[in-house]
C-alpha atoms as a PDB file:
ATOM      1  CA  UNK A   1     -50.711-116.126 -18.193  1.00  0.00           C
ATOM      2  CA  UNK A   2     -52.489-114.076 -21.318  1.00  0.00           C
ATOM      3  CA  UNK A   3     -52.610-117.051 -23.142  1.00  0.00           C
ATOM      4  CA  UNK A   4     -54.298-118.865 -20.430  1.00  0.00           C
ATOM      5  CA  UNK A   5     -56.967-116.572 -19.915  1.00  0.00           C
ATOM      6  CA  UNK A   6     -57.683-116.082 -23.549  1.00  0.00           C
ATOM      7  CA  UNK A   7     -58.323-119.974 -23.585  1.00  0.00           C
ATOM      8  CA  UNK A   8     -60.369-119.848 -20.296  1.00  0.00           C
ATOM      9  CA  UNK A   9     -62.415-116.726 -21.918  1.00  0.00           C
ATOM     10  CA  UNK A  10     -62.885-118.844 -24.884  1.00  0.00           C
ATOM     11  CA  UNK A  11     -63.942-122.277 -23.102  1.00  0.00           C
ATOM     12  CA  UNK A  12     -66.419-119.859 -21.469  1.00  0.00           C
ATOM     13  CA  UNK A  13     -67.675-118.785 -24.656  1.00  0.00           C
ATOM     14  CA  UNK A  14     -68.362-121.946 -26.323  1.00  0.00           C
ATOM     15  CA  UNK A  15     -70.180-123.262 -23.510  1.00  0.00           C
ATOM     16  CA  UNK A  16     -72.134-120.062 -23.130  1.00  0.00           C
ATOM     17  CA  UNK A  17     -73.196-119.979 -26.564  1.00  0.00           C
ATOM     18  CA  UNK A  18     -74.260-124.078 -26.414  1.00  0.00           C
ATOM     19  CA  UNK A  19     -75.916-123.157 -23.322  1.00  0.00           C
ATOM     20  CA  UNK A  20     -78.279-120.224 -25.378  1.00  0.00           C
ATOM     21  CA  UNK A  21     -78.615-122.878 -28.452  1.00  0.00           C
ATOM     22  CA  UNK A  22     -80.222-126.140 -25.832  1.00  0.00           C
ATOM     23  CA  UNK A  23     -82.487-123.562 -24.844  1.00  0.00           C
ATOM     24  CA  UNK A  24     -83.256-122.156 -27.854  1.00  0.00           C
ATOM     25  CA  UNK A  25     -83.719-125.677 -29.082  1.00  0.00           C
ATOM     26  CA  UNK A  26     -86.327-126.596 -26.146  1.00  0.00           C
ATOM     27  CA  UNK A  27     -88.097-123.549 -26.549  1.00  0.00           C
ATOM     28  CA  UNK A  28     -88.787-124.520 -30.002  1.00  0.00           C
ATOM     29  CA  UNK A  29     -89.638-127.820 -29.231  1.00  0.00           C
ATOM     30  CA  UNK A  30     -91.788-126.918 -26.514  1.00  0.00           C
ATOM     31  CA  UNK A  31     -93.703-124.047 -28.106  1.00  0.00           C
ATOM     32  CA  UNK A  32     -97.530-124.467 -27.860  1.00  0.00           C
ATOM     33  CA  UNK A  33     -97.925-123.153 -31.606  1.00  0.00           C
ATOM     34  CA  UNK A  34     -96.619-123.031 -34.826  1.00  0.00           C
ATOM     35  CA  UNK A  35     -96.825-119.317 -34.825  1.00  0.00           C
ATOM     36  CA  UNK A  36     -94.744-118.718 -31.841  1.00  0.00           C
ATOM     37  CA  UNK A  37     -92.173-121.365 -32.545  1.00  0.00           C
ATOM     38  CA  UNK A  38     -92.015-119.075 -36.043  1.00  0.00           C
ATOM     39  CA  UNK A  39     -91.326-116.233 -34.121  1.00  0.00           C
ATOM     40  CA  UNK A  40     -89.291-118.098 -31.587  1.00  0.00           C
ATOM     41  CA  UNK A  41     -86.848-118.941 -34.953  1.00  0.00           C
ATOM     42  CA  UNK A  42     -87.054-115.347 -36.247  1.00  0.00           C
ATOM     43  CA  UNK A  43     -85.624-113.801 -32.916  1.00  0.00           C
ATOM     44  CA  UNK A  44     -82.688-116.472 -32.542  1.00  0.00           C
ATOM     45  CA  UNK A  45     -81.638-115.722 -36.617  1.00  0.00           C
ATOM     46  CA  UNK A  46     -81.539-111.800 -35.193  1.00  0.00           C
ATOM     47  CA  UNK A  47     -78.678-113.176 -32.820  1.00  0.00           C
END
């Protein structure tokens, strides 16, 4: 049963971090400046 919830608690991982990287990603994209997709950059490197 451990090693089933240590996969389950890693599936959930994965897709929580691709979930934070999309939006990330559209946040860039959709940015209205260059300036603020700069800083938008800067705070997901600090991750």
């Amino acid at each position: 049963m451990s090693r089933l919830r240590t996969t389950l608690a890693r599936r959930h991982a994965a897709r929580t971090h691709l979930r934070e990287e999309r939006a990330i990603a559209r946040a860039l994209a959709s940015a209205p400046t260059l300036e603020s997709a700069h800083e938008i950059a800067v705070l997901a490197a600090r991750r």
